[in-house]
PDB file of N, CA and C in Angstrom:
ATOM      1  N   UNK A   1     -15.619  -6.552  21.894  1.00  0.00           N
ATOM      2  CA  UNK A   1     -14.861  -5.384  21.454  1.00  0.00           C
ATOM      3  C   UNK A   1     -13.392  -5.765  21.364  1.00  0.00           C
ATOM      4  N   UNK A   2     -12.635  -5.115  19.886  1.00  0.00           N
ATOM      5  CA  UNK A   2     -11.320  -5.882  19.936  1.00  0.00           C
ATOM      6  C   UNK A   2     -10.644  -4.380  20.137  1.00  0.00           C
ATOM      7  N   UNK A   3      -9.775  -4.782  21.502  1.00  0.00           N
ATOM      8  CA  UNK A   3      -8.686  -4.099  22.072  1.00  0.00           C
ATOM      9  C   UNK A   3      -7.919  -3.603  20.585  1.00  0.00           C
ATOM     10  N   UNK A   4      -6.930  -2.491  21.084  1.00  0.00           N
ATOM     11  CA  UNK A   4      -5.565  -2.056  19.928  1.00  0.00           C
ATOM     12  C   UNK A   4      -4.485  -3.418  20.556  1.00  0.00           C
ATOM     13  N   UNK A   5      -4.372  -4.396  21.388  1.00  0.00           N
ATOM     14  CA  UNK A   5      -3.672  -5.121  21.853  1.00  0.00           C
ATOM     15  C   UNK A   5      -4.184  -6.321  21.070  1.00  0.00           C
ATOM     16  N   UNK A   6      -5.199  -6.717  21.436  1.00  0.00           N
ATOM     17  CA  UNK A   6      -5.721  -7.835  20.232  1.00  0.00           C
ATOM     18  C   UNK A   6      -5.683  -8.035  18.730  1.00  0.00           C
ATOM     19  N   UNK A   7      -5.469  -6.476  18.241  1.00  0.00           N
ATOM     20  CA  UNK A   7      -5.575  -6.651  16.879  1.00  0.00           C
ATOM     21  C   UNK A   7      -3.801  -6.991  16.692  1.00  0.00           C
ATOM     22  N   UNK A   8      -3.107  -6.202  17.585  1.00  0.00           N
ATOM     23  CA  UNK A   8      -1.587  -6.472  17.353  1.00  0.00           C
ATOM     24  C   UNK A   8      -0.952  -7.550  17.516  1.00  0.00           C
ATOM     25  N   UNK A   9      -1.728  -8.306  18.378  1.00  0.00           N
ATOM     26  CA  UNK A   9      -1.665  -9.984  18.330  1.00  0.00           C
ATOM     27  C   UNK A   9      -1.829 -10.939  17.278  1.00  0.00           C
ATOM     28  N   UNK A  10      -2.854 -10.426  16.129  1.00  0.00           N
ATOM     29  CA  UNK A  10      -2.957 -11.315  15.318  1.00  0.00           C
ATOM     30  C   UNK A  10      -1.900 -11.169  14.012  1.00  0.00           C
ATOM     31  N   UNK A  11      -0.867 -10.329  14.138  1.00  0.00           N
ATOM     32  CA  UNK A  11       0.337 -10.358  13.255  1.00  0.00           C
ATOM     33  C   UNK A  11       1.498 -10.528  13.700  1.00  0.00           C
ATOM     34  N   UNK A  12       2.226 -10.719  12.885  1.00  0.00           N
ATOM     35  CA  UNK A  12       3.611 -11.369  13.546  1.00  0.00           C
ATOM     36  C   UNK A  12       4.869  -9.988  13.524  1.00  0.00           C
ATOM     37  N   UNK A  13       4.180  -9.093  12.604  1.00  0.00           N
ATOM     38  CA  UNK A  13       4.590  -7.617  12.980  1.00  0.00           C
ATOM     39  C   UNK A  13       4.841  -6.898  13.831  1.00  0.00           C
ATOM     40  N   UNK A  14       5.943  -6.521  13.961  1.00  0.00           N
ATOM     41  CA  UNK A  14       6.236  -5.433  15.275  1.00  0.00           C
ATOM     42  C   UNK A  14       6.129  -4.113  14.910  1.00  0.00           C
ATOM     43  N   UNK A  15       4.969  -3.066  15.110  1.00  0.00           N
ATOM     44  CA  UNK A  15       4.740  -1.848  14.788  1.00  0.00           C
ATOM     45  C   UNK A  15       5.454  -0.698  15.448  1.00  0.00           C
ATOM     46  N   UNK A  16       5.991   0.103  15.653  1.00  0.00           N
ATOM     47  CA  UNK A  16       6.280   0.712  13.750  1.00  0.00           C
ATOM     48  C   UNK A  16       7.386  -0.176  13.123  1.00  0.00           C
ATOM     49  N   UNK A  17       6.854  -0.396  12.102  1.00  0.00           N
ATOM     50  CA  UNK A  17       8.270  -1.295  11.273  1.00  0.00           C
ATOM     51  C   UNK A  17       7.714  -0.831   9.850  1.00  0.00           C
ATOM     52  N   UNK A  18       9.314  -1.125   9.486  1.00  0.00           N
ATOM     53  CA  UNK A  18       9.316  -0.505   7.914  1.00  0.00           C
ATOM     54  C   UNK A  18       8.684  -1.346   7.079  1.00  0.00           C
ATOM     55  N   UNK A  19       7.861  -0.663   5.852  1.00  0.00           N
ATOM     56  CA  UNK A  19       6.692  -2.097   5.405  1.00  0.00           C
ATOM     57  C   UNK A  19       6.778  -1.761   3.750  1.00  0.00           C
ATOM     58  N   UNK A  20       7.074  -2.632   3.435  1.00  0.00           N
ATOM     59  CA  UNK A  20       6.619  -2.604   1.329  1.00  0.00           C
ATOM     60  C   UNK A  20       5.583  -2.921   0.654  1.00  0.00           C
ATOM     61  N   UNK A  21       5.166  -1.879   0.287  1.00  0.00           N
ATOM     62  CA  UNK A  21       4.153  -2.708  -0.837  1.00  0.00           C
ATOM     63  C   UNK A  21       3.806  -2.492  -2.115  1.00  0.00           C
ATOM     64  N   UNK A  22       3.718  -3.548  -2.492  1.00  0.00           N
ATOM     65  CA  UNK A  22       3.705  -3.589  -4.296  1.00  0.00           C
ATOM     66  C   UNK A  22       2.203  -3.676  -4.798  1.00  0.00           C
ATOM     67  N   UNK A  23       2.108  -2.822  -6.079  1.00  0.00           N
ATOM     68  CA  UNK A  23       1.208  -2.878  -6.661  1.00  0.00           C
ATOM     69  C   UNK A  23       1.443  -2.793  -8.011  1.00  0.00           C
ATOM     70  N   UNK A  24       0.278  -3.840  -8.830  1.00  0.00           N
ATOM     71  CA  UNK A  24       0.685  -4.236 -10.076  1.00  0.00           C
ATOM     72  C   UNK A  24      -0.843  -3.384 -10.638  1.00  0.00           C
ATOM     73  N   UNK A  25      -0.518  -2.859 -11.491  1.00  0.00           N
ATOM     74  CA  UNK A  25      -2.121  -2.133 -12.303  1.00  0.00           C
ATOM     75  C   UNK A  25      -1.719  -1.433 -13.699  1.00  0.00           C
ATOM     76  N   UNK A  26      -2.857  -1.691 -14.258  1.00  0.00           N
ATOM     77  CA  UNK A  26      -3.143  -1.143 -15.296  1.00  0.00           C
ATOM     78  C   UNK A  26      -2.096   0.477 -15.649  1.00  0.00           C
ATOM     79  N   UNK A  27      -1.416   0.204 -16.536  1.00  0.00           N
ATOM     80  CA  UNK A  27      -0.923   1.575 -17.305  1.00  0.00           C
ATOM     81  C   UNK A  27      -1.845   2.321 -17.726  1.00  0.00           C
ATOM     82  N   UNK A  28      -1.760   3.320 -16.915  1.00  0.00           N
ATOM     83  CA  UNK A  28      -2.888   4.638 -17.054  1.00  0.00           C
ATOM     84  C   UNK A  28      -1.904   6.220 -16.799  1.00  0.00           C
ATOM     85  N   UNK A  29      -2.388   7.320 -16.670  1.00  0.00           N
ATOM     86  CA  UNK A  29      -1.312   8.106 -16.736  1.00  0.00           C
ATOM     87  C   UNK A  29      -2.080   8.926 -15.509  1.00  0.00           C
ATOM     88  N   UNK A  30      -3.224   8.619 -14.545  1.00  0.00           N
ATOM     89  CA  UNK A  30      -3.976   8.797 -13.346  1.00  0.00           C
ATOM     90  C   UNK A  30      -3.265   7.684 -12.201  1.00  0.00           C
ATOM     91  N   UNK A  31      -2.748   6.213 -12.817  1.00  0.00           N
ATOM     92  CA  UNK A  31      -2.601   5.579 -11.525  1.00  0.00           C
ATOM     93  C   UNK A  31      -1.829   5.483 -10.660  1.00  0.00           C
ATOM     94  N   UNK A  32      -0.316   6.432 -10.957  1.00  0.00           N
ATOM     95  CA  UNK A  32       0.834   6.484  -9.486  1.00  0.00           C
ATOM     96  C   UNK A  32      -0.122   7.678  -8.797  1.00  0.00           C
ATOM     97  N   UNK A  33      -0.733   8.861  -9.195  1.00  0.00           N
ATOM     98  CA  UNK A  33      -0.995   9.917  -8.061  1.00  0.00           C
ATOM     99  C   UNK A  33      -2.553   9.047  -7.488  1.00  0.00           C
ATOM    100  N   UNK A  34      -3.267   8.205  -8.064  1.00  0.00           N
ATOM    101  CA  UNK A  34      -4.058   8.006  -7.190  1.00  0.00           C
ATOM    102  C   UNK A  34      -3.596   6.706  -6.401  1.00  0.00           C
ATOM    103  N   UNK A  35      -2.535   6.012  -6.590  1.00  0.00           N
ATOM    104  CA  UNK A  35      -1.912   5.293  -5.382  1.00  0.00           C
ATOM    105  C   UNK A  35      -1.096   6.170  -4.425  1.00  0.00           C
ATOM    106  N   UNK A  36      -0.444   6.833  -4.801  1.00  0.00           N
ATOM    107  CA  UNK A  36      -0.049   8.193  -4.186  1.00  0.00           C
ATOM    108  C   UNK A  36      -0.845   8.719  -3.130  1.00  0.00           C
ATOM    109  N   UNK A  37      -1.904   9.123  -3.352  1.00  0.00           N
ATOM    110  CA  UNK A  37      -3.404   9.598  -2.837  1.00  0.00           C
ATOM    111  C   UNK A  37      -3.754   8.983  -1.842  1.00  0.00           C
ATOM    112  N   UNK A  38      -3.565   7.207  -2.323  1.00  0.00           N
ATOM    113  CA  UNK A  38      -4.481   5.973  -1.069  1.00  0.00           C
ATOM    114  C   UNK A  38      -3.565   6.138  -0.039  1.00  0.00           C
ATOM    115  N   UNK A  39      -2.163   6.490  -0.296  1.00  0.00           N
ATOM    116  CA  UNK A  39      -0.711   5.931   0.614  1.00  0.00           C
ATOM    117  C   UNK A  39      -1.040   7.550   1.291  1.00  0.00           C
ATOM    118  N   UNK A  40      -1.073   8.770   0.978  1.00  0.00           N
ATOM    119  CA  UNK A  40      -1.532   9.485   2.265  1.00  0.00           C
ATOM    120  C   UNK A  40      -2.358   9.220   3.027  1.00  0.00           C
ATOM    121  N   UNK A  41      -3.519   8.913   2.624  1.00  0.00           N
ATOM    122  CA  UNK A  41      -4.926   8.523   2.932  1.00  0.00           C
ATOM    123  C   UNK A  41      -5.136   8.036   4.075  1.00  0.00           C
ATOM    124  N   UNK A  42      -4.132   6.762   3.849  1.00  0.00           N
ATOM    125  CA  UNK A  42      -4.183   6.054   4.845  1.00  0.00           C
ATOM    126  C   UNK A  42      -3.028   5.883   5.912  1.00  0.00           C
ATOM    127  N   UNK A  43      -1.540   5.825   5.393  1.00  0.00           N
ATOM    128  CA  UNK A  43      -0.329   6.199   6.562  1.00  0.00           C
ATOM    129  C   UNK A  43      -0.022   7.034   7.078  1.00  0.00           C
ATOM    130  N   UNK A  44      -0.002   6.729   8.418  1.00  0.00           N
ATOM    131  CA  UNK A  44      -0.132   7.947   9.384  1.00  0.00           C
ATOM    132  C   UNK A  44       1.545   8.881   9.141  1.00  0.00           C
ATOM    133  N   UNK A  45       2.587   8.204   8.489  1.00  0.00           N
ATOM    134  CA  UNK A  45       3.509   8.703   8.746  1.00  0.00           C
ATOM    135  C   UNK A  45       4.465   9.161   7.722  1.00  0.00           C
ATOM    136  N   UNK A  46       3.094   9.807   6.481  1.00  0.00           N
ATOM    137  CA  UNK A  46       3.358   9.873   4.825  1.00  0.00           C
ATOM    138  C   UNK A  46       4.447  10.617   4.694  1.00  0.00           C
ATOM    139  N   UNK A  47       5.276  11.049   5.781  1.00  0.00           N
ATOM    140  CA  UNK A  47       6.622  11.726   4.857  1.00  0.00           C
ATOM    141  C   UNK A  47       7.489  10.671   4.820  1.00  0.00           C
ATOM    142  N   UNK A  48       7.541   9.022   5.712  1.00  0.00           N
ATOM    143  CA  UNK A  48       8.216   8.251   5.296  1.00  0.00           C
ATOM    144  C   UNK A  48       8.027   7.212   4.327  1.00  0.00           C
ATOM    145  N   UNK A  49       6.887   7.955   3.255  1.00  0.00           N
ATOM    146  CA  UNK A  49       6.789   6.631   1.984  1.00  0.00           C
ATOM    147  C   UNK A  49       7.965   7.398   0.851  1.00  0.00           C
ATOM    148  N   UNK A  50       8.205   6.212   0.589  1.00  0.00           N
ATOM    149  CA  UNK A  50       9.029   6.271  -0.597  1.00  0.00           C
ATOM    150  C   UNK A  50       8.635   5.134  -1.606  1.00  0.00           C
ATOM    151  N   UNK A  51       8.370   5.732  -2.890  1.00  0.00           N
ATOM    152  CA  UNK A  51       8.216   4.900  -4.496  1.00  0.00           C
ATOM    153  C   UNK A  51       8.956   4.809  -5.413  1.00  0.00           C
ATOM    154  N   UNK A  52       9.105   3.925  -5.417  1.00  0.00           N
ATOM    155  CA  UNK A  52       9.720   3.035  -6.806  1.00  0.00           C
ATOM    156  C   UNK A  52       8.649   2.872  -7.678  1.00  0.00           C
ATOM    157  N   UNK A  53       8.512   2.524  -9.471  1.00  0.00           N
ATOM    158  CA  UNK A  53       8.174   2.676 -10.610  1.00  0.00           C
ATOM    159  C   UNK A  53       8.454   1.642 -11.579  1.00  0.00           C
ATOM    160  N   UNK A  54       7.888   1.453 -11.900  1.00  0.00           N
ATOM    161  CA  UNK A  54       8.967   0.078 -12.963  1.00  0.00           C
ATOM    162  C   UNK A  54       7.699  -0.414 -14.144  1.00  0.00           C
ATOM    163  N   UNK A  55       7.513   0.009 -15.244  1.00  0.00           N
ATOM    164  CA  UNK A  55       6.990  -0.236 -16.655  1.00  0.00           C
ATOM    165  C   UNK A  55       6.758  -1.510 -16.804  1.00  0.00           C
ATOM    166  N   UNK A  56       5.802  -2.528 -17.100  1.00  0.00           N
ATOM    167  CA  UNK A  56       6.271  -3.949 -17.884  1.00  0.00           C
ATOM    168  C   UNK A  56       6.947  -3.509 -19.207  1.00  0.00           C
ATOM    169  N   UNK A  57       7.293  -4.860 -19.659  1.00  0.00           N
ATOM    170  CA  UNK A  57       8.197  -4.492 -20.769  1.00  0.00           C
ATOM    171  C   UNK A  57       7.383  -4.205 -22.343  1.00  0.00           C
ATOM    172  N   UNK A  58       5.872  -4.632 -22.231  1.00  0.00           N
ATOM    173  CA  UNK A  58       5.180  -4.025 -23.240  1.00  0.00           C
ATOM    174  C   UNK A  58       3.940  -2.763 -22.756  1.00  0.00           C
ATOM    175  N   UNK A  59       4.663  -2.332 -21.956  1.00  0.00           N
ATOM    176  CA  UNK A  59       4.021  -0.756 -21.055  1.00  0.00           C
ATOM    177  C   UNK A  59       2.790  -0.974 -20.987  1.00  0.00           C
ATOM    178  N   UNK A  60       1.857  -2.092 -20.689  1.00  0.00           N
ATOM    179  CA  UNK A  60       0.758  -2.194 -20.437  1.00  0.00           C
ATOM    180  C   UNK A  60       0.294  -2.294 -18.549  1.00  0.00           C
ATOM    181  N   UNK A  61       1.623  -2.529 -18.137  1.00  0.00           N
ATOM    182  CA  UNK A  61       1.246  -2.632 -16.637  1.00  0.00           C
ATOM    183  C   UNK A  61       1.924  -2.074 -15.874  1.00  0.00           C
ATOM    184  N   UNK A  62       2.004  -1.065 -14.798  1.00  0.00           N
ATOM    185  CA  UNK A  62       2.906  -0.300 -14.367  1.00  0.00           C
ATOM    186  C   UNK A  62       3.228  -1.091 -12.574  1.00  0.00           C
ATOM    187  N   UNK A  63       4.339  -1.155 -12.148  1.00  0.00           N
ATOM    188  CA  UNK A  63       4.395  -2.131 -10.852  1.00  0.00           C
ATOM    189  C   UNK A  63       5.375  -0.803  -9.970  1.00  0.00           C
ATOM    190  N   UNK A  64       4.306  -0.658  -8.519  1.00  0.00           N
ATOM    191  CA  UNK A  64       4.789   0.290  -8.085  1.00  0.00           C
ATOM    192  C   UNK A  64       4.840   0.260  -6.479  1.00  0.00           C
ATOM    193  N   UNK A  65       6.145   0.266  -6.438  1.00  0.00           N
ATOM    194  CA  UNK A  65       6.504  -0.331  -4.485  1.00  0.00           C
ATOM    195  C   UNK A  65       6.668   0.592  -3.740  1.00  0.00           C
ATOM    196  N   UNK A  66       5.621   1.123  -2.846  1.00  0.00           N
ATOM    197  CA  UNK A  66       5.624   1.917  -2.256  1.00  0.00           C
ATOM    198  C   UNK A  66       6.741   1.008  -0.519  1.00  0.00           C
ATOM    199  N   UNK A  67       7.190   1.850   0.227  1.00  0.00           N
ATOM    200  CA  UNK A  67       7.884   1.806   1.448  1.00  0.00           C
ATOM    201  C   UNK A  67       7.593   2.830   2.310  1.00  0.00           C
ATOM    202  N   UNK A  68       7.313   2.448   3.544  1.00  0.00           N
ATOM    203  CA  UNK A  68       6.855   3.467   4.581  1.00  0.00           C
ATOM    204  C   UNK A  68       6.572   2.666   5.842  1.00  0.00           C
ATOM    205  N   UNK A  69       6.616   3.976   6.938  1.00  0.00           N
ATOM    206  CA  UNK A  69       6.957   3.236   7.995  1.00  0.00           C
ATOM    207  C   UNK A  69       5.022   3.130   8.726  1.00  0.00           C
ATOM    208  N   UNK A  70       4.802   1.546   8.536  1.00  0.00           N
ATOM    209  CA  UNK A  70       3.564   1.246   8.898  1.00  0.00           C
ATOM    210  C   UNK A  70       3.277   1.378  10.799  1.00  0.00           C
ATOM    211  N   UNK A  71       2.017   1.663  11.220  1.00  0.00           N
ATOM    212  CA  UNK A  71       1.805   1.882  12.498  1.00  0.00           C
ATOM    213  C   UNK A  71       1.111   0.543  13.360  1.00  0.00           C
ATOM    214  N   UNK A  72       0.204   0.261  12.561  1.00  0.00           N
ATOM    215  CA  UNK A  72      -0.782  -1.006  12.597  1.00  0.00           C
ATOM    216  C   UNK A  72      -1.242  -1.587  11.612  1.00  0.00           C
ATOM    217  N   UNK A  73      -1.587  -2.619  12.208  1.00  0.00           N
ATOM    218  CA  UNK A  73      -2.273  -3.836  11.232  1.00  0.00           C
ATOM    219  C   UNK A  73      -3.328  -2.915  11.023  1.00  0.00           C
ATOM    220  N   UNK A  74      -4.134  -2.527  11.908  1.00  0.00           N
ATOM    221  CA  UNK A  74      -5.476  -1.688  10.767  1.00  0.00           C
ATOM    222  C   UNK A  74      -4.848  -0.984   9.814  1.00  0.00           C
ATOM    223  N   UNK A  75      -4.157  -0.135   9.749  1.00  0.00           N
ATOM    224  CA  UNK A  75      -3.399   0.898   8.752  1.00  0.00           C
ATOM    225  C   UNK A  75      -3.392  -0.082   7.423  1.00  0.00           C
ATOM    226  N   UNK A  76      -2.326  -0.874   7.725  1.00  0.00           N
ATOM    227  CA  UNK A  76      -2.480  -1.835   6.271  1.00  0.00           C
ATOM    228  C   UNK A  76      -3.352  -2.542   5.964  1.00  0.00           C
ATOM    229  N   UNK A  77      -4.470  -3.100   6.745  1.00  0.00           N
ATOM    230  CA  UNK A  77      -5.445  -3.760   6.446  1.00  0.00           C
ATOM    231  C   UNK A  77      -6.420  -2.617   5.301  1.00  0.00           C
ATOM    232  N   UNK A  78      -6.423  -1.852   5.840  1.00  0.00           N
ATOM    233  CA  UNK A  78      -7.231  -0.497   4.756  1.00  0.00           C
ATOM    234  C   UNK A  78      -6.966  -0.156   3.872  1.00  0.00           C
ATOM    235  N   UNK A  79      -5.518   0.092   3.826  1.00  0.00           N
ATOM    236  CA  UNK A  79      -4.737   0.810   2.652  1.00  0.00           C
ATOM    237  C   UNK A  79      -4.575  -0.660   1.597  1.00  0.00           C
ATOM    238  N   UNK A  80      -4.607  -2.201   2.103  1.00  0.00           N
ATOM    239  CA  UNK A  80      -5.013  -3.198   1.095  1.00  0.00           C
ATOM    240  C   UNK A  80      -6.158  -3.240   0.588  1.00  0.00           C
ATOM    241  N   UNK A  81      -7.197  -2.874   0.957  1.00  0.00           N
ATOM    242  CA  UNK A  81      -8.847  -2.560   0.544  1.00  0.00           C
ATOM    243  C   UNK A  81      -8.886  -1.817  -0.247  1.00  0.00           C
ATOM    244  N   UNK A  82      -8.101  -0.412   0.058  1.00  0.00           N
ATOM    245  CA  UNK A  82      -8.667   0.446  -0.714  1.00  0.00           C
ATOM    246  C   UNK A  82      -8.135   0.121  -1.827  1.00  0.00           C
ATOM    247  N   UNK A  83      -6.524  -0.066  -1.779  1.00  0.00           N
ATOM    248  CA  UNK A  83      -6.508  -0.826  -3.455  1.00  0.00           C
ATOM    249  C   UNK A  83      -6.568  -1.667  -4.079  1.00  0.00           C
ATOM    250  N   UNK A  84      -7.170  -2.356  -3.336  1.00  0.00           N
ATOM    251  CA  UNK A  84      -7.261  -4.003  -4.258  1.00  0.00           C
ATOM    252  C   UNK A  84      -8.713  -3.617  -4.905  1.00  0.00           C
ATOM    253  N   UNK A  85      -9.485  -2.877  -4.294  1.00  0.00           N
ATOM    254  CA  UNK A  85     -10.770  -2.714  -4.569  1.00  0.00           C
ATOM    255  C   UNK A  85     -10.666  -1.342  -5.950  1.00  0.00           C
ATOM    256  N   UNK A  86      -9.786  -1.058  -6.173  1.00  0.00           N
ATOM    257  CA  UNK A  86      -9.458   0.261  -7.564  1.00  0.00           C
ATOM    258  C   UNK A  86      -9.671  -0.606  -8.409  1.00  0.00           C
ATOM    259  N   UNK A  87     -10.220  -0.816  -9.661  1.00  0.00           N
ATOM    260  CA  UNK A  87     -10.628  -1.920 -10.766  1.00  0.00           C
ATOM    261  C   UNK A  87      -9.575  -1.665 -11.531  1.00  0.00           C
ATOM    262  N   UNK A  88      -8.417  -0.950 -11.503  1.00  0.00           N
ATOM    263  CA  UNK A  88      -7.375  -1.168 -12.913  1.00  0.00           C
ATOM    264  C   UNK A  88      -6.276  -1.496 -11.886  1.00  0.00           C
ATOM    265  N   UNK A  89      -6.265  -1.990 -10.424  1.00  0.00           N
ATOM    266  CA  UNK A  89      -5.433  -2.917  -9.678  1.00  0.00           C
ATOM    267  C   UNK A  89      -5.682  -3.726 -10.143  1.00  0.00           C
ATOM    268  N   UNK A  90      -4.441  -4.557 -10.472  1.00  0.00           N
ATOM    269  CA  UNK A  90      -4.398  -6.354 -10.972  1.00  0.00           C
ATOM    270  C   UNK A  90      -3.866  -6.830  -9.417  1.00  0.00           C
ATOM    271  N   UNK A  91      -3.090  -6.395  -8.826  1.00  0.00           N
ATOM    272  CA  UNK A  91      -2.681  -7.391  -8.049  1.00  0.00           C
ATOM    273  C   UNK A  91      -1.921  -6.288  -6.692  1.00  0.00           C
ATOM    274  N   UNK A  92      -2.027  -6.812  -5.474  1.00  0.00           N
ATOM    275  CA  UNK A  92      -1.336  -6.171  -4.174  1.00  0.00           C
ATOM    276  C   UNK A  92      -0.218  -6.764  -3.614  1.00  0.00           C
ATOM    277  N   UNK A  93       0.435  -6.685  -3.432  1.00  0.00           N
ATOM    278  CA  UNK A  93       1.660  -7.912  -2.761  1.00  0.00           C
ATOM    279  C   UNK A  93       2.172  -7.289  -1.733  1.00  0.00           C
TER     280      UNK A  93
END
């Protein structure tokens, strides 16, 4: 059985700390509210996300950096699942 101490061991993260993350996906006019959606879903502390937006330059890919204050490595371990696993995600960073 892995302790909440063990899992916090295996990152070099100090929780709560402020955390970014980028996502690159498909231009659709559904995909900021359903990244929107995953980022309640899963952070416990959704009044501190904040998004940024940014078009490629032939509007086929929309890149969108969410910021918020993360709790645990499980927290982000999930909230990377759930969107890497959305099929018009290209990429998580």
């Amino acid at each position: 059985i892995m302790t909440d101490r063990m899992a916090q061991e295996e990152t070099l993260l100090k929780f709560p700390c402020k955390f970014p993350i980028k996502v690159i996906c498909e231009q659709d006019p559904t995909m900021l509210e359903t990244i929107r959606s995953l980022l309640f879903q899963f952070v416990k502390d959704s009044s501190s996300i904040h998004i940024q937006t940014r078009e490629s330059t032939q509007q086929n890919y929309l890149s969108v950096t969410a910021t918020f204050i993360a709790t645990s490595k499980w927290e982000l371990d999930q909230l990377y699942q759930a969107l890497s696993s959305h099929p018009k995600v290209k990429m998580v960073l």
